[in-house]
Protein backbone atom coordinates (compact mmCIF):
# COMPACT_ATOMS: atom_id res chain seq x y z
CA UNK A 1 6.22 -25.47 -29.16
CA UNK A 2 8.41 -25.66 -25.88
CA UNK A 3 11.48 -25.33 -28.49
CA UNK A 4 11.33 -23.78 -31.95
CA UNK A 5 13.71 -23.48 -34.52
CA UNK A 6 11.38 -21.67 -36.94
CA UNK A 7 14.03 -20.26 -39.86
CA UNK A 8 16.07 -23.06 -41.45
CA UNK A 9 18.68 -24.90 -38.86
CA UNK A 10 21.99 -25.15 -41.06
CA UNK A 11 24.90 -27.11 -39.16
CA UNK A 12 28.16 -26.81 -40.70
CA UNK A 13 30.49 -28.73 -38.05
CA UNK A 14 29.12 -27.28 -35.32
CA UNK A 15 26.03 -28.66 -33.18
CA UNK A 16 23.11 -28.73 -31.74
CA UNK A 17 22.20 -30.51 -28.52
CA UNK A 18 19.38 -30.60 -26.55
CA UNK A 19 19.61 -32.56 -23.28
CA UNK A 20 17.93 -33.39 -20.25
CA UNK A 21 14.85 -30.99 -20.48
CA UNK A 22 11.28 -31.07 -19.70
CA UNK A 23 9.08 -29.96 -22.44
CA UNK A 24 5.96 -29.52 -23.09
CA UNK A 25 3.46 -27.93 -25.30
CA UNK A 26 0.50 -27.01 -24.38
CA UNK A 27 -2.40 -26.54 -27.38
CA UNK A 28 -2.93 -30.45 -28.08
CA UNK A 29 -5.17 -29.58 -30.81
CA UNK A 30 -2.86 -29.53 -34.28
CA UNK A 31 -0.64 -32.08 -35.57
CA UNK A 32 1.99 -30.03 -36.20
CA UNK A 33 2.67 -28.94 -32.52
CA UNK A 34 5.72 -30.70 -30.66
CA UNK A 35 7.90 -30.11 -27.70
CA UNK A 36 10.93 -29.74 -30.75
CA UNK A 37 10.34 -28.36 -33.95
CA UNK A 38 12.31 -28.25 -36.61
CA UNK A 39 11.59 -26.05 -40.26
CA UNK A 40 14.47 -27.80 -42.63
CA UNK A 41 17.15 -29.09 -41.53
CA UNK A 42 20.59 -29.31 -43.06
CA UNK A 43 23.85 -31.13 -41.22
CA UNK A 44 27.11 -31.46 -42.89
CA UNK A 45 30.46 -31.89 -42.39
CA UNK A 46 30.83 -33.62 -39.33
CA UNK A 47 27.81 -31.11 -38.12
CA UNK A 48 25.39 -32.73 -35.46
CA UNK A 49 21.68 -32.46 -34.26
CA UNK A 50 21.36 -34.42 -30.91
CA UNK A 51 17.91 -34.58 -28.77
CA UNK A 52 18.77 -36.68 -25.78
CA UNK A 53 17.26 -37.09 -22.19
CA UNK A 54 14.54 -35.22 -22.67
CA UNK A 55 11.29 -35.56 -20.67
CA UNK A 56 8.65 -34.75 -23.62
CA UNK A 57 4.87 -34.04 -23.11
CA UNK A 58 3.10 -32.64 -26.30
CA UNK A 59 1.13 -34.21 -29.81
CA UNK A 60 4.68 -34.82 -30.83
CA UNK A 61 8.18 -35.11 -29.62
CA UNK A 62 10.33 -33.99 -32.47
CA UNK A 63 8.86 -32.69 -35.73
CA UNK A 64 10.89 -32.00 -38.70
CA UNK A 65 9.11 -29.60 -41.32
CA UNK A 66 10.25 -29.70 -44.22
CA UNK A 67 12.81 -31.34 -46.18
CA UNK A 68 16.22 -32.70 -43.73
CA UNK A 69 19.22 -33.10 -45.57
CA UNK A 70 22.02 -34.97 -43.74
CA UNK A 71 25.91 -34.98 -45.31
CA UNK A 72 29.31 -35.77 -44.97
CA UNK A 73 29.61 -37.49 -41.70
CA UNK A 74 26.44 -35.43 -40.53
CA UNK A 75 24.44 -36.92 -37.35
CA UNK A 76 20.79 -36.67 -36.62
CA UNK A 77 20.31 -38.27 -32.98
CA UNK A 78 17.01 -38.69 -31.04
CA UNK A 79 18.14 -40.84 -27.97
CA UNK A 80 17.28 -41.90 -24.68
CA UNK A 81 13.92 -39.71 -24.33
CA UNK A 82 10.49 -40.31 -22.65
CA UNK A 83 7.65 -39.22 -25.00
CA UNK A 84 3.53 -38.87 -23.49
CA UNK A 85 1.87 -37.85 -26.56
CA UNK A 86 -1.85 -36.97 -26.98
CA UNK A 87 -4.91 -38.76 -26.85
CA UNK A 88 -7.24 -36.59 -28.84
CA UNK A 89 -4.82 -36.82 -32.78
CA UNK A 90 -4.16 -40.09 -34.20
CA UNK A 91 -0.80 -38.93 -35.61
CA UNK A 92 0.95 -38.22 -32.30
CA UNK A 93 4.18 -39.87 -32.17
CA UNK A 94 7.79 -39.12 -31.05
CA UNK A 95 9.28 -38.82 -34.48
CA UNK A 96 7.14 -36.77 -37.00
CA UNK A 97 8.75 -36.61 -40.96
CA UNK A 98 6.69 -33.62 -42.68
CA UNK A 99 9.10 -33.89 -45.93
CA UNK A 100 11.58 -36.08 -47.42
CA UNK A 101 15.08 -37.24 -44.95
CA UNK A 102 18.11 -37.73 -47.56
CA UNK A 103 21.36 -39.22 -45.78
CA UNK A 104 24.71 -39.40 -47.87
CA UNK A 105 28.66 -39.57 -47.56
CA UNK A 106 28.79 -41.22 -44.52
CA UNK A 107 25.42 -39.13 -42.69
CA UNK A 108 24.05 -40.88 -39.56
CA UNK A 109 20.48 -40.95 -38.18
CA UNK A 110 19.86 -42.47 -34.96
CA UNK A 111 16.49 -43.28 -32.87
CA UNK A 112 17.75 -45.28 -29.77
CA UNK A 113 16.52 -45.78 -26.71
CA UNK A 114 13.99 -43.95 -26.35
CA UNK A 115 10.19 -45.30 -23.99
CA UNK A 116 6.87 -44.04 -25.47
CA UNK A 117 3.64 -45.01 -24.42
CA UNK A 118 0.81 -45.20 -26.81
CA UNK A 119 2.28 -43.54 -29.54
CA UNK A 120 4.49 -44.56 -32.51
CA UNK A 121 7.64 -44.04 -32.52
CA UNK A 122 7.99 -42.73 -36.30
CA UNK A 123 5.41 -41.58 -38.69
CA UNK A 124 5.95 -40.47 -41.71
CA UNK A 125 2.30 -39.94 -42.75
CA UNK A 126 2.64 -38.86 -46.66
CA UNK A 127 3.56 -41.40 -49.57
CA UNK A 128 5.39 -38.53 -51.52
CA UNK A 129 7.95 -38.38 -49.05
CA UNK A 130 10.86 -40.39 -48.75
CA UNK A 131 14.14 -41.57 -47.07
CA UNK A 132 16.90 -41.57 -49.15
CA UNK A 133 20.20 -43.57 -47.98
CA UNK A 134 22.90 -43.17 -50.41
CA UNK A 135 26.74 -44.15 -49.73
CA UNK A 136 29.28 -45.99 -47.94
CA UNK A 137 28.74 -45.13 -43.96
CA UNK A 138 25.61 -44.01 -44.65
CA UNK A 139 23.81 -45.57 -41.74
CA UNK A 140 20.20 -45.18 -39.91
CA UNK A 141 19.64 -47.10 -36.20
CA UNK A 142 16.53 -47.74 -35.24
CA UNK A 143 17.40 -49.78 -32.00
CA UNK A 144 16.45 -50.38 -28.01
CA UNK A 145 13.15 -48.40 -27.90
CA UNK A 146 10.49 -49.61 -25.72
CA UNK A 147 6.95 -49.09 -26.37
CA UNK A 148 4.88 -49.76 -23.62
CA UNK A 149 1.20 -50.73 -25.20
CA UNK A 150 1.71 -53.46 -27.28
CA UNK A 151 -1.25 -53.05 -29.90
CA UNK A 152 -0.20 -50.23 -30.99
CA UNK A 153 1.40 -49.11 -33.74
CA UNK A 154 5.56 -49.39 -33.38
CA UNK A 155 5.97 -47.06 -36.08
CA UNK A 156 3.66 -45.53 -39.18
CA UNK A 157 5.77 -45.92 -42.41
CA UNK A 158 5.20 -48.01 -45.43
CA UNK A 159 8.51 -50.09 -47.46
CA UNK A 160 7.98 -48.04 -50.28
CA UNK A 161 8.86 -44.78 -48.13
CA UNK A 162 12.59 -45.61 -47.86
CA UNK A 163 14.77 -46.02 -50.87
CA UNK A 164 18.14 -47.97 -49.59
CA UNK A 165 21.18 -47.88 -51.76
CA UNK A 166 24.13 -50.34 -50.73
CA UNK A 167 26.30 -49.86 -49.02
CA UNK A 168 24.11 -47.41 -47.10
CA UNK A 169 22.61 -49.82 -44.22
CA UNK A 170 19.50 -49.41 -42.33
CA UNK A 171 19.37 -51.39 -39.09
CA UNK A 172 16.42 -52.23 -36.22
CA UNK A 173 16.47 -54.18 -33.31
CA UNK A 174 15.90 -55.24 -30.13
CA UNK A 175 12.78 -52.33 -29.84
CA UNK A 176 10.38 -53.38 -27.52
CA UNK A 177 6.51 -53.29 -27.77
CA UNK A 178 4.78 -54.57 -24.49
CA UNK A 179 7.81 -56.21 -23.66
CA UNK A 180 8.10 -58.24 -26.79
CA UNK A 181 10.10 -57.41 -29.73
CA UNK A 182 8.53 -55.99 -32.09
CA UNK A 183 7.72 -57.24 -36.05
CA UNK A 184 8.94 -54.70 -38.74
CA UNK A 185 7.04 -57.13 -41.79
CA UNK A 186 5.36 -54.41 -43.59
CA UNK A 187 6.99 -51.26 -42.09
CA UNK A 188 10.63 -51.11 -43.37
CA UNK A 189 12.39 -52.71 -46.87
CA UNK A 190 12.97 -56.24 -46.61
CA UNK A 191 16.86 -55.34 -47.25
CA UNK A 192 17.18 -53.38 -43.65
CA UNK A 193 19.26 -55.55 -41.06
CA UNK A 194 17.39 -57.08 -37.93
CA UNK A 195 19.28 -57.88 -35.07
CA UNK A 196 17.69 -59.37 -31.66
CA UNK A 197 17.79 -58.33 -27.80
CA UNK A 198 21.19 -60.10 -26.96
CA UNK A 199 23.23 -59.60 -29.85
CA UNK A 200 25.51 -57.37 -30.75
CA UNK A 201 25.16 -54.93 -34.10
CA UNK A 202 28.46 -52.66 -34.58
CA UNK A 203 26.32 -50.20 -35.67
CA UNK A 204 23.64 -50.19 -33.18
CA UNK A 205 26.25 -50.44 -30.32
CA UNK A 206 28.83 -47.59 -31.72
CA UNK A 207 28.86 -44.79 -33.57
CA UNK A 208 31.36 -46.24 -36.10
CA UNK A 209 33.12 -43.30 -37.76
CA UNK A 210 34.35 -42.45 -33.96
CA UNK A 211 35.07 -46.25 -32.92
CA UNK A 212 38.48 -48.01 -32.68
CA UNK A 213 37.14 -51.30 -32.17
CA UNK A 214 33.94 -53.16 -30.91
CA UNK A 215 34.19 -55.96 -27.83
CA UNK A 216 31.29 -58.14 -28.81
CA UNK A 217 31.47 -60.35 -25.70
CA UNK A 218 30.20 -57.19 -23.78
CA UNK A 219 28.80 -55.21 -27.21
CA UNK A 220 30.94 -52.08 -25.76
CA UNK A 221 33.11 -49.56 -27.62
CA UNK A 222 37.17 -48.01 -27.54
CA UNK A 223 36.94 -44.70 -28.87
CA UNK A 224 39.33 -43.18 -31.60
CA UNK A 225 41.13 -40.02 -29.63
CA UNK A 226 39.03 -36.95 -29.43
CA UNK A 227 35.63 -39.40 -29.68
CA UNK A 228 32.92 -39.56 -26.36
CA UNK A 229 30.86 -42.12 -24.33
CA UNK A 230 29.78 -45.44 -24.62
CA UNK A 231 28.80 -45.05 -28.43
CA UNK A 232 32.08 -42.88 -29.16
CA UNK A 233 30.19 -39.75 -30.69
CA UNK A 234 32.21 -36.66 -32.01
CA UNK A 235 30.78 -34.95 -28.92
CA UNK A 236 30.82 -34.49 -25.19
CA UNK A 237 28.08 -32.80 -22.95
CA UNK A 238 28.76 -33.54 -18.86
CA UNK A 239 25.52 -34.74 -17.39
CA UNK A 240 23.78 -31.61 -15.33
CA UNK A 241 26.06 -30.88 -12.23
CA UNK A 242 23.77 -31.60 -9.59
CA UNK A 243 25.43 -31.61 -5.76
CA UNK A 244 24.69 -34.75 -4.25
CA UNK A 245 21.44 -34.59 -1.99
CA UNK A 246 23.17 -34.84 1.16
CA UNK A 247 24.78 -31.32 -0.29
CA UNK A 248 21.71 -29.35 -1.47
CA UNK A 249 20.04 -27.18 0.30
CA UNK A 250 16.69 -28.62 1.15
CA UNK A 251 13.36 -26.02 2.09
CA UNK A 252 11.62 -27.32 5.05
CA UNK A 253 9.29 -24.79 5.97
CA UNK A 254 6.13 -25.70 6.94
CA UNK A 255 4.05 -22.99 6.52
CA UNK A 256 0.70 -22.93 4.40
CA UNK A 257 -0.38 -20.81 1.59
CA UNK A 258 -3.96 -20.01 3.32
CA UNK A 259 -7.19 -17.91 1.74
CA UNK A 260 -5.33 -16.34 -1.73
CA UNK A 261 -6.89 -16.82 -5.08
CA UNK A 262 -4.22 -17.73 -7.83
CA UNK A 263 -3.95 -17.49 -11.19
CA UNK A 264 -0.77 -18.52 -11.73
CA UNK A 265 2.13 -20.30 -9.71
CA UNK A 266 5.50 -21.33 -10.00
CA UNK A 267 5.83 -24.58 -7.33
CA UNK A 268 9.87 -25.34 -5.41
CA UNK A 269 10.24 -29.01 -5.87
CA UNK A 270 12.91 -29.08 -3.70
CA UNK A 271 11.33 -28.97 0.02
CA UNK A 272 9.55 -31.33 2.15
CA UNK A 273 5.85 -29.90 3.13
CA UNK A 274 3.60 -28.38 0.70
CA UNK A 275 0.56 -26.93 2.01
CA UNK A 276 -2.63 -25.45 0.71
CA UNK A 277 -5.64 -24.25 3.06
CA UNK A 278 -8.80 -22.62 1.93
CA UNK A 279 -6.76 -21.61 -1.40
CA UNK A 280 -8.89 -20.90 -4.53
CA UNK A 281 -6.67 -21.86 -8.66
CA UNK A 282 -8.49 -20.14 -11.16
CA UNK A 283 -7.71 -21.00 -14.37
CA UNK A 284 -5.60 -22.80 -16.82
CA UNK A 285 -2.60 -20.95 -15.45
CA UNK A 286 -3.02 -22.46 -12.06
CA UNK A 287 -2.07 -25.70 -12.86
CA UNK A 288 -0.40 -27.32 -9.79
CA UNK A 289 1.34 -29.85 -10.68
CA UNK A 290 3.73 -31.74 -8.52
CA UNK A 291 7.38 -33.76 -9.98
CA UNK A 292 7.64 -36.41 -7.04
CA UNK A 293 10.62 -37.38 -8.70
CA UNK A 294 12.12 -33.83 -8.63
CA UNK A 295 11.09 -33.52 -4.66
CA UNK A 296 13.64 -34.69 -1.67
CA UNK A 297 12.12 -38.12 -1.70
CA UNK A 298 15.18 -38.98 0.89
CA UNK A 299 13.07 -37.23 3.11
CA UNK A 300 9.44 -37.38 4.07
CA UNK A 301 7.50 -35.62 1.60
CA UNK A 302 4.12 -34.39 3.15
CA UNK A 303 1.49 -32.45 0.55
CA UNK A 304 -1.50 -31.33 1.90
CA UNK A 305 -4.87 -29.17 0.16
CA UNK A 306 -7.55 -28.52 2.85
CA UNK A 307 -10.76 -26.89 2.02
CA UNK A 308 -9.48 -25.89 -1.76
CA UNK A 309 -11.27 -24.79 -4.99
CA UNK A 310 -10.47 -25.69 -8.63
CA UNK A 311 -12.41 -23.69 -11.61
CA UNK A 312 -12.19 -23.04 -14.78
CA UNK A 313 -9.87 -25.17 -15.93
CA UNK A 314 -6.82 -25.22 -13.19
CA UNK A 315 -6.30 -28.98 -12.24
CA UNK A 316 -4.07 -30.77 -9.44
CA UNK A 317 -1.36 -33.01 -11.41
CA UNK A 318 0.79 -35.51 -9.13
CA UNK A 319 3.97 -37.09 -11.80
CA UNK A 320 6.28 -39.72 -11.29
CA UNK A 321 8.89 -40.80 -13.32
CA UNK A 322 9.11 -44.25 -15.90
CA UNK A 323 10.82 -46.19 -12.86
CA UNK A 324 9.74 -46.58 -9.39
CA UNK A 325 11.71 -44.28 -7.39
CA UNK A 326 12.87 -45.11 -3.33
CA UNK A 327 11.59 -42.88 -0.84
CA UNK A 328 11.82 -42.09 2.52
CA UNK A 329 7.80 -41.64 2.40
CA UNK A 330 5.39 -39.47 0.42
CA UNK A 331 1.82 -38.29 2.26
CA UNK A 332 -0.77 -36.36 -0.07
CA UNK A 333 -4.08 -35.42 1.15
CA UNK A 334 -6.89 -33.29 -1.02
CA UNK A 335 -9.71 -33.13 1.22
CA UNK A 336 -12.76 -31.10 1.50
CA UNK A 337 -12.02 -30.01 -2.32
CA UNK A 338 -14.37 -27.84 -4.55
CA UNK A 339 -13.65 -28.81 -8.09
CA UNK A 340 -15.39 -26.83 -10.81
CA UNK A 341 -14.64 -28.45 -14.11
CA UNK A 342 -11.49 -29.40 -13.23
CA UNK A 343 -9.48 -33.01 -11.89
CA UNK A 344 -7.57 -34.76 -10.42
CA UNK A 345 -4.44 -36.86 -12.23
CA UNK A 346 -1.60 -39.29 -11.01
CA UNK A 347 0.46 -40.54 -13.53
CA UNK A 348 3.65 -42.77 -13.95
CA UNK A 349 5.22 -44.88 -11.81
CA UNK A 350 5.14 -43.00 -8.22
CA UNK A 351 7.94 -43.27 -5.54
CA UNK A 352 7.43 -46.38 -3.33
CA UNK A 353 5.88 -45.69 0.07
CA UNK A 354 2.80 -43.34 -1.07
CA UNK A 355 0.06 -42.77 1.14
CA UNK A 356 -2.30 -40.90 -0.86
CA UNK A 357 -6.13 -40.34 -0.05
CA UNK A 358 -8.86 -37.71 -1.79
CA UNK A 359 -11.43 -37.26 0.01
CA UNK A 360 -14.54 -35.02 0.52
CA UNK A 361 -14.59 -33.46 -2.96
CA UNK A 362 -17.56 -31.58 -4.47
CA UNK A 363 -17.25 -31.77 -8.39
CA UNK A 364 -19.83 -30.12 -11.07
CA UNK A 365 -18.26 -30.63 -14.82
CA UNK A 366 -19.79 -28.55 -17.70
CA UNK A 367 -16.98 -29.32 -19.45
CA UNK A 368 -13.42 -31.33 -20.59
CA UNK A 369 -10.81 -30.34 -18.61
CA UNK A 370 -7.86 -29.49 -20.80
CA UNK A 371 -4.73 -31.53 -19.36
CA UNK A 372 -1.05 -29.50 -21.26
CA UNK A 373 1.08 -32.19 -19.11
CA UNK A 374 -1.13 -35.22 -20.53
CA UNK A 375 -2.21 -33.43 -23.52
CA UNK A 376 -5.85 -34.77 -23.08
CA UNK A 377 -9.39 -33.52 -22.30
CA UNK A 378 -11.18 -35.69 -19.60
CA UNK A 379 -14.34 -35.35 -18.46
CA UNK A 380 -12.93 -37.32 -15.26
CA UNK A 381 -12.69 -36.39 -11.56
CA UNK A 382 -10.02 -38.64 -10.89
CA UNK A 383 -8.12 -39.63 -13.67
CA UNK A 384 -4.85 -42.37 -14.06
CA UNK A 385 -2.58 -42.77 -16.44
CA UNK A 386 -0.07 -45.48 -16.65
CA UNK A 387 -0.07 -45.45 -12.95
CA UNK A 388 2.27 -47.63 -11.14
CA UNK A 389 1.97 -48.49 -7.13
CA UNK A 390 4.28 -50.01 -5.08
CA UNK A 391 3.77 -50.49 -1.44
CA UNK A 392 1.46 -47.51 -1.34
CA UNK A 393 -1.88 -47.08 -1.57
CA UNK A 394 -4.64 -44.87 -2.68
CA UNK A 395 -7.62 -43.52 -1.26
CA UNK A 396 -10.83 -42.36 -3.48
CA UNK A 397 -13.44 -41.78 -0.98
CA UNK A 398 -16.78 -39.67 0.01
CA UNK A 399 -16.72 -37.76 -3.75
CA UNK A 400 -19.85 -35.95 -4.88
CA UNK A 401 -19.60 -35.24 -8.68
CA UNK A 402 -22.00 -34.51 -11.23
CA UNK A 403 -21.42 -34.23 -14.91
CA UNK A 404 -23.48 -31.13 -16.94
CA UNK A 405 -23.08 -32.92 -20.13
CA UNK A 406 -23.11 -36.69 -20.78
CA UNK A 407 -20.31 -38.54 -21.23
CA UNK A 408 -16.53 -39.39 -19.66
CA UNK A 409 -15.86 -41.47 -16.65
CA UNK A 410 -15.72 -40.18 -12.72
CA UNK A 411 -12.56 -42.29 -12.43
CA UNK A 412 -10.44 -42.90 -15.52
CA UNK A 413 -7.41 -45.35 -15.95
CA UNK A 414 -5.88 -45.56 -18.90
CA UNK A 415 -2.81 -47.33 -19.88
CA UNK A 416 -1.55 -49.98 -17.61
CA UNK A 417 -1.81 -49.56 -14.00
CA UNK A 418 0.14 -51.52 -11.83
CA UNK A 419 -0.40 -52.36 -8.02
CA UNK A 420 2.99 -54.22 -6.75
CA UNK A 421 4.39 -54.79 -3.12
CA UNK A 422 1.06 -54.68 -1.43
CA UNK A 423 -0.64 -51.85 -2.81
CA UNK A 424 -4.06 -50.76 -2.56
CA UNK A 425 -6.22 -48.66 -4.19
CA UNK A 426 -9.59 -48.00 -2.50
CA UNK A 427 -13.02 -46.26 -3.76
CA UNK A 428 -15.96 -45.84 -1.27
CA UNK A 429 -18.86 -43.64 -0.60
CA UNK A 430 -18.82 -41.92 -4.45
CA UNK A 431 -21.35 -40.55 -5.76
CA UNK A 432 -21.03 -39.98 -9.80
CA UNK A 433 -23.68 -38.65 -12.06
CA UNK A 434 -24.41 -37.99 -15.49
CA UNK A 435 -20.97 -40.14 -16.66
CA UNK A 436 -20.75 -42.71 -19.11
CA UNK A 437 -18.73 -44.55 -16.36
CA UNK A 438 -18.60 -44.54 -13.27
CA UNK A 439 -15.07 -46.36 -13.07
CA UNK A 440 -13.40 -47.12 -16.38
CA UNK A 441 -10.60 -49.23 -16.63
CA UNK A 442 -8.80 -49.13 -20.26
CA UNK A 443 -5.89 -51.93 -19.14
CA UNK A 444 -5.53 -55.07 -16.87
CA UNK A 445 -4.41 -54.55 -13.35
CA UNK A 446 -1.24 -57.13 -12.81
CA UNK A 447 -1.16 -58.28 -9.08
């Protein structure tokens, strides 16, 4: 678990807020691991819970153990959050229910806005537990997710999980599966309230026990004094104080790391020139992985790895973000690579202007590579996921790789992977062997 609350969290009045992390876990293999877990919960008396902003990489986003007891004006928030769960589980989701939820006098649970991928965005996986929604106030919102695939599953509950007793209201809408909104026959009680993208729900747009009044021309909120932000909740956390860019300090040395072997490393996201040369990562602690989206992208980024070996599990990880982010540039060259079970990833939407080009690599795979930021094992030497391009273009060229054990595919794409602005992505003079694929493709390509 990247965050653990393993004893019973009790919130009296006070709260809880986690905001604006990056989490992962790392084992991939259980259900029950998550970047947040929680082992009962109780909120009451105005008490909150809030999990917001969060960057979330692990076979769950938020798990509550146990039964979660929400009271008197209580509030349970998961909001605004990008989830990547696993490949490997079929019960990876964002929001996982081990036990029985019970809201009352005037408790709140909200899922809103949050973008997953694959994965659901709410599973409650055992008919013996329940949702119970009892009094006036009583409220859960289930509203403005996106789900990128659409044929998967929105969300894993049955009708006869959630018991609804008026006034208590439940209310979904305008959640998004492959850009369409999504059908809740069969999922929630027919007695929930639907709304559609482009109308306004009070309760989806403000957190009513805090609101004064709701604008539905613009579906915006006035606050009650001593009540917060756009959805007027009983608390206030500033954004991260982050000095503008022109302000921060930027590293620009160019030096290279040349001839160490390392087991471990800790990478500076903030400087222009990374650069590897004759550098051996051993291991699952040598994970390099690069945030493009954390780097100085007003500046040109330049990333180099000449003459480099990966074994025994390290891998070379290059993120983006869920939107395409401007950039001054961004030049990454692996060349003249000796991978030993181990790969190469892009993933997300990279910044515009990439030029990116892997060439000359020797690869011999015994085994799966073990992937903590995708939580997946590929048998890949190249591997994309949910991959989006614009005006940049990628390289794949002169690779040698042979696979010890049958299976997997040399190059893997899965998700959607998007090529916009002119973008390019090239493979020539590859050799693969021993793969089930040689280039496997799990979505369409839009032009």
């Amino acid at each position: 678990y990247a965050v653990n609350f393993i004893n019973a969290a009790v919130v009296d009045g006070g709260g809880i807020i986690v905001k604006g992390n990056t989490l992962r876990a790392t084992g991939g293999v259980d259900s029950s691991e998550a970047a947040i877990y929680f082992s009962i919960v109780a909120v009451k008396n105005g008490g909150y819970i809030d999990v917001e902003k969060n960057m979330m990489s692990a076979v769950n986003g938020v798990y509550f153990f146990g039964d979660t007891a929400v009271s008197s004006a209580g509030l349970l928030r998961v909001a605004d959050c990008e989830f990547v769960g696993s490949m490997e589980l079929f019960d990876s989701t964002l929001v996982f229910l081990d036990g029985s939820v019970t809201l009352q006098g005037g408790a709140q649970w909200r899922v809103e806005g949050n973008e997953v991928g694959t994965d659901p965005l709410l599973f409650f996986p055992y008919s013996q537990h329940k949702i119970w929604l009892l009094g006036n106030g009583t409220t859960v919102v289930l509203a403005h997710n996106r789900q990128v695939e659409r044929s998967a599953f929105f969300a894993r509950t049955l009708p006869t999980n959630t018991f609804l007793a008026s006034p208590a209201r439940f209310v979904v809408g305008c959640n998004l599966q492959g850009g369409e909104e999504v059908s809740y026959d069969g999922v929630f009680p027919e007695d929930v309230v639907v709304f559609s993208c482009g109308t306004c729900n009070d309760d989806a747009a403000c957190y009513m026990p805090g609101t004064e009044s709701v604008d539905r021309s613009s579906c915006s909120c006035s606050c009650k004094d001593g009540w917060h932000g756009a959805l007027c909740l009983p608390f206030e956390v500033p954004d991260t104080v982050v000095p503008p860019v022109a302000e921060r300090a930027v590293d620009d040395d160019t030096s290279c790391v040349v001839n160490q072997t390392l087991k471990s490393l800790t990478l500076n996201m903030w400087k222009t020139h990374h650069c590897y040369v004759g550098v051996k990562f051993s291991g699952v602690g040598a994970l390099l992985t690069f945030s493009l989206n954390s780097m100085p992208l007003h500046l040109p980024i330049n990333i180099t790895l000449t003459g480099c070996t990966f074994r025994e599990g390290a891998a070379l990880q290059f993120f983006g973000g869920t939107e395409v982010a401007e950039s001054a540039g961004v030049l990454i060259r692996v060349s003249q690579t000796v991978m030993r079970s181990s790969v190469v990833v892009f993933a997300l939407a990279l910044p515009q202007h990439c030029d990116i080009a892997v060439t000359e690599v020797d690869t011999v795979q015994s085994s799966a590579v073990y992937l903590p930021d995708t939580v997946n094992k590929m048998l890949s030497v190249v591997m994309l996921h949910e991959v989006v391009l614009t005006a940049s273009s990628l390289l794949v060229s002169n690779v040698k790789a042979r696979a010890l054990r049958y299976g997997g595919s040399g190059f893997y794409s899965i998700g959607k992977l998007t090529l916009e602005r002119g973008s390019s992505l090239y493979t020539r003079y590859c050799s693969f062997d021993g793969y089930t694929h040689l280039f496997y493709l799990i979505s369409s390509v839009p032009a």
